[in-house]
C-alpha atoms as a PDB file:
ATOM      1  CA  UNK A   1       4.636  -0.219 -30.761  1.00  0.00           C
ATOM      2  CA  UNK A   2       1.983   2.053 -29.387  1.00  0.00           C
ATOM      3  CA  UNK A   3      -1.491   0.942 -29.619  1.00  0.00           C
ATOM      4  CA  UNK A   4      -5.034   2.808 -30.335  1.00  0.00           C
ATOM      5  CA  UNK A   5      -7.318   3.183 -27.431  1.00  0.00           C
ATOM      6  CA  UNK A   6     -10.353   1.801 -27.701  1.00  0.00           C
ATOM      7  CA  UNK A   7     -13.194   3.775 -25.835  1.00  0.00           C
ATOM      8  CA  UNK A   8     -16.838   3.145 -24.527  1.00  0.00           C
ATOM      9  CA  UNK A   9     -17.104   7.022 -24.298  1.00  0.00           C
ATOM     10  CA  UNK A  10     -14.953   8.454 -26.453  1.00  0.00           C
ATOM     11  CA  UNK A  11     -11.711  10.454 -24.726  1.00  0.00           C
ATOM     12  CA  UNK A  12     -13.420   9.780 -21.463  1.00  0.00           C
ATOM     13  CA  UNK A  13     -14.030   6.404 -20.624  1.00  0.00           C
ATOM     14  CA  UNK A  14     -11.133   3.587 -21.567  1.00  0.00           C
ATOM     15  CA  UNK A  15     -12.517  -0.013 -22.971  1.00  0.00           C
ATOM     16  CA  UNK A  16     -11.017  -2.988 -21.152  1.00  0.00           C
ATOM     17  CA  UNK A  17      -9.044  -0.707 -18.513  1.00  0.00           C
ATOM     18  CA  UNK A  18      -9.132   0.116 -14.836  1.00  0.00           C
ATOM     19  CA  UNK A  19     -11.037   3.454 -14.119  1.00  0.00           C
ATOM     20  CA  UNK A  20     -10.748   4.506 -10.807  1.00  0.00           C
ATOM     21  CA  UNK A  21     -12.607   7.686  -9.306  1.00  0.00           C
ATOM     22  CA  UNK A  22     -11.156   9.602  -6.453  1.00  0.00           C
ATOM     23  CA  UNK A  23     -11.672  12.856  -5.109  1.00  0.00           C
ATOM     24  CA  UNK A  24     -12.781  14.947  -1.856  1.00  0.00           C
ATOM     25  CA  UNK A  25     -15.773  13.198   0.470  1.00  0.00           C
ATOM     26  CA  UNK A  26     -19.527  14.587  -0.945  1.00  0.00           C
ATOM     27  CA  UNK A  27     -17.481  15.279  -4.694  1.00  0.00           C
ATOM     28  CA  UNK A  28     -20.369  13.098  -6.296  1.00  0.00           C
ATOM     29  CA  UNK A  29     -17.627  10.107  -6.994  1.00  0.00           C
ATOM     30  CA  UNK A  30     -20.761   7.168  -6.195  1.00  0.00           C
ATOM     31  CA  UNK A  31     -23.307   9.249  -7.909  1.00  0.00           C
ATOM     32  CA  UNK A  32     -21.144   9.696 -11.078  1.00  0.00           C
ATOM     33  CA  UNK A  33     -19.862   5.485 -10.739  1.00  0.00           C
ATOM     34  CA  UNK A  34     -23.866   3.984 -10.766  1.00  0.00           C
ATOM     35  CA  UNK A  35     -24.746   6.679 -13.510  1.00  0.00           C
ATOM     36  CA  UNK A  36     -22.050   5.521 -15.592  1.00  0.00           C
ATOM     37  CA  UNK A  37     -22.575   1.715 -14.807  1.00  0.00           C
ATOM     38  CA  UNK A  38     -26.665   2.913 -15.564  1.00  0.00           C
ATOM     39  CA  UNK A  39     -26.013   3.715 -18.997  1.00  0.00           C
ATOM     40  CA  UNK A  40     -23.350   0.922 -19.887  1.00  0.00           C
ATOM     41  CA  UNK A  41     -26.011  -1.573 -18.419  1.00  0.00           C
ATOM     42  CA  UNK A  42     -28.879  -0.518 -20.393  1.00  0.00           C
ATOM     43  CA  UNK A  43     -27.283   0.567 -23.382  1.00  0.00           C
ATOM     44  CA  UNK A  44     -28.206   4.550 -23.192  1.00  0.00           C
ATOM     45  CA  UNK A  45     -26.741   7.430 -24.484  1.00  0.00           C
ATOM     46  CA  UNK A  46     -23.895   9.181 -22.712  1.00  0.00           C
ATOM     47  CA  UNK A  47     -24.072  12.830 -21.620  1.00  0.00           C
ATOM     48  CA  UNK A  48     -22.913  14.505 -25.124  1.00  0.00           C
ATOM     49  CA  UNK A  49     -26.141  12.239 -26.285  1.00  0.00           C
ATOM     50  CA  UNK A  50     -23.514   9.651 -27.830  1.00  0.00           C
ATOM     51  CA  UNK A  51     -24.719   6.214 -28.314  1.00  0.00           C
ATOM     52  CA  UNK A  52     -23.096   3.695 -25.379  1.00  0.00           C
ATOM     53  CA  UNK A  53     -22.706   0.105 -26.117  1.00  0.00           C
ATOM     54  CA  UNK A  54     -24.810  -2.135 -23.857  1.00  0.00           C
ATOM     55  CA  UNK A  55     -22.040  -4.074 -21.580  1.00  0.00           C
ATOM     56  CA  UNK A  56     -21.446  -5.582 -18.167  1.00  0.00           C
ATOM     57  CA  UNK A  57     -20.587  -4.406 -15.126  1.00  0.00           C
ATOM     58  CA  UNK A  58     -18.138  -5.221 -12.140  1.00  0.00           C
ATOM     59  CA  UNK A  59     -18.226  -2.437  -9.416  1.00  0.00           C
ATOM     60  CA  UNK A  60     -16.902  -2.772  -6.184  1.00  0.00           C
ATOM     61  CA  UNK A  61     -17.071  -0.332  -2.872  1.00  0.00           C
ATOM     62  CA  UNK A  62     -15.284   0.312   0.341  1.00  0.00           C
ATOM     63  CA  UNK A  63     -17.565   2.296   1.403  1.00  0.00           C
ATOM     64  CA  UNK A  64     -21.156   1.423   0.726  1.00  0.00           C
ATOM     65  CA  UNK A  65     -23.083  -1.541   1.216  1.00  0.00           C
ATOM     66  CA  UNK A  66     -24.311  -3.343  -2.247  1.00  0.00           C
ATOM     67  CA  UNK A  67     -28.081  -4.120  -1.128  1.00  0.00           C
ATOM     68  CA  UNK A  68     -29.161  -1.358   0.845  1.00  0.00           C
ATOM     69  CA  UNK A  69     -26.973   1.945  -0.951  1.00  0.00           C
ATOM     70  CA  UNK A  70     -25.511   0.796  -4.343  1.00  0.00           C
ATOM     71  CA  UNK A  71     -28.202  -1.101  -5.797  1.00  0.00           C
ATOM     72  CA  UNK A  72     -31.161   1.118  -5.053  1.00  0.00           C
ATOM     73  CA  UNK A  73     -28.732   4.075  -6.703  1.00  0.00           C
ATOM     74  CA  UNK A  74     -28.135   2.320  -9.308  1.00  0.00           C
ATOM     75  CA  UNK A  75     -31.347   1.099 -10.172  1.00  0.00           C
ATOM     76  CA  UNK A  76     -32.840   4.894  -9.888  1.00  0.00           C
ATOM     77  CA  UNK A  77     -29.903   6.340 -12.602  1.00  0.00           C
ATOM     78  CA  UNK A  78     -32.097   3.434 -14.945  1.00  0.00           C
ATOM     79  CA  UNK A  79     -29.314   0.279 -14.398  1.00  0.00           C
ATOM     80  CA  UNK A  80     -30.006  -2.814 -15.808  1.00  0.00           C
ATOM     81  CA  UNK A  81     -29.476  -5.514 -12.739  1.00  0.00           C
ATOM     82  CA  UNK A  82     -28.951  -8.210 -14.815  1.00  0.00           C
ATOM     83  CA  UNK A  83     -25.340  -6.966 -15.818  1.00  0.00           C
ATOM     84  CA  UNK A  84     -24.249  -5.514 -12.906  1.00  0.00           C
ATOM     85  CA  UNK A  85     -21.859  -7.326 -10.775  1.00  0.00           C
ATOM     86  CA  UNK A  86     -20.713  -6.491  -7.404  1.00  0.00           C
ATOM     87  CA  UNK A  87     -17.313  -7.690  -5.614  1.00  0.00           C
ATOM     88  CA  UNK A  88     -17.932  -8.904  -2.487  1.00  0.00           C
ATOM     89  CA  UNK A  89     -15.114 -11.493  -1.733  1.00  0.00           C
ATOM     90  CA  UNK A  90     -11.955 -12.467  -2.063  1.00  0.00           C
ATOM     91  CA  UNK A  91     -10.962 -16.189  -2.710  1.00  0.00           C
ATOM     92  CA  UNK A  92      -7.751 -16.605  -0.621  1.00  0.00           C
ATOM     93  CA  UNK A  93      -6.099 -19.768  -0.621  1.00  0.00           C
ATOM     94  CA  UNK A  94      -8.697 -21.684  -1.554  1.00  0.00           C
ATOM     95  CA  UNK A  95     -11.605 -20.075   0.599  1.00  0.00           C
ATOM     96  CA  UNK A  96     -13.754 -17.607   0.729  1.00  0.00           C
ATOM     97  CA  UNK A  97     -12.891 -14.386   2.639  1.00  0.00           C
ATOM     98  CA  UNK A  98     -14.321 -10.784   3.064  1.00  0.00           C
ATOM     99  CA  UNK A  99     -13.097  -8.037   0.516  1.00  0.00           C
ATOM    100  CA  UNK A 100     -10.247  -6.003   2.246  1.00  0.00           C
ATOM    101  CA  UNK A 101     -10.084  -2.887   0.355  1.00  0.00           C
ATOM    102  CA  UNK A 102      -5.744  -1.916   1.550  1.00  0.00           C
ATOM    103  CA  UNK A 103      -5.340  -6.034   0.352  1.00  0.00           C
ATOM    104  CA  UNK A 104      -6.853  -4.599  -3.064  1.00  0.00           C
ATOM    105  CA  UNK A 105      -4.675  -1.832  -3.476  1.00  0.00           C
ATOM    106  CA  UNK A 106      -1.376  -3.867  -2.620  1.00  0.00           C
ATOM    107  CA  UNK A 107      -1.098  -6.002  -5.927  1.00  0.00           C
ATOM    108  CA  UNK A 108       2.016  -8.057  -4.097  1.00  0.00           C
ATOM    109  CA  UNK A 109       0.382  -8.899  -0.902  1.00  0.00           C
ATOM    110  CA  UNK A 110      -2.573 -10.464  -3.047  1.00  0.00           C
ATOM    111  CA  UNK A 111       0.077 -12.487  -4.699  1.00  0.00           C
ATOM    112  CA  UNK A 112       2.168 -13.570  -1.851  1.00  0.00           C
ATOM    113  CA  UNK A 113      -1.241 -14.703   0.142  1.00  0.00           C
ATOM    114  CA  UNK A 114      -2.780 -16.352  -3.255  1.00  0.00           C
ATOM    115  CA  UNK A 115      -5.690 -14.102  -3.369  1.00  0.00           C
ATOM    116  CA  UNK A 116      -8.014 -13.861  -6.299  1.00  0.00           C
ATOM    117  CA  UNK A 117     -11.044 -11.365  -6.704  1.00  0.00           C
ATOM    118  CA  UNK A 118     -14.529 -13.009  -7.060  1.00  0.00           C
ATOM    119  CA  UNK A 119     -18.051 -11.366  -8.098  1.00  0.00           C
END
C-alpha cells in the first residue's frame, strides 16, 4: 500500500529518509548541507519563507574536517550546536575505528565485518 511522504520542506526535503547531495567539485554541495542543517537546528524558515520544524542533526563528511571546516560553516549559516551531530567513527566489532567513507557506501561489507555507525 503506498504511503504519504512526510516532509520537513515540503517536495524538497524527505522526513526520516536518507538525503544525499552529489554533484561536480565547487557546485556549493557543503554550503547548501550546513545551511540546511542551520535552519533545521534553529528552527528558521526555509528559502520560500516556510516555517521549518526545529530538529536534530547527524551530518557526516569525507571530505572536511568537523572542527576546523564544518563547524565554523555551520555555525556562520546561524546552526544551533547543540543539535548537530557529527559521525566520526565506526564501532566495528566491538571497537572503535575511524569512519571509512567506501565501508559506508557498501551496506554488505558493514554487515559481514559487524560495523555500526556512531555520532
Amino acid at each position: 500500500m503506498p504511503q504519504q511522504i512526510e516532509w520537513l520542506w515540503n517536495g524538497y526535503l524527505p522526513k526520516g529518509k536518507f538525503v544525499l547531495l552529489a554533484g561536480e567539485k565547487t557546485a556549493g554541495k557543503s554550503t547548501l548541507a550546513f545551511t540546511l542543517a542551520a535552519i533545521l537546528t534553529s528552527g528558521g524558515r526555509w528559502p520560500d519563507d516556510t516555517q521549518a520544524p526545529c530538529c536534530d542533526v547527524i551530518i557526516w563528511s569525507g571530505e572536511d574536517d568537523f572542527e576546523d571546516t564544518i563547524l565554523p560553516r555551520f555555525l556562520a549559516a546561524g546552526g544551533n550546536p547543540k543539535r548537530l551531530y557529527p559521525v566520526t567513527r565506526v564501532i566495528e566489532k566491538a571497537r572503535n575505528a575511524p569512519l571509512i567513507p567506501a565501508l559506508i557506501s557498501r551496506p554488505c561489507a558493514m554487515r559481514q565485518n559487524n560495523c555500526r555507525i556512531s555520532a
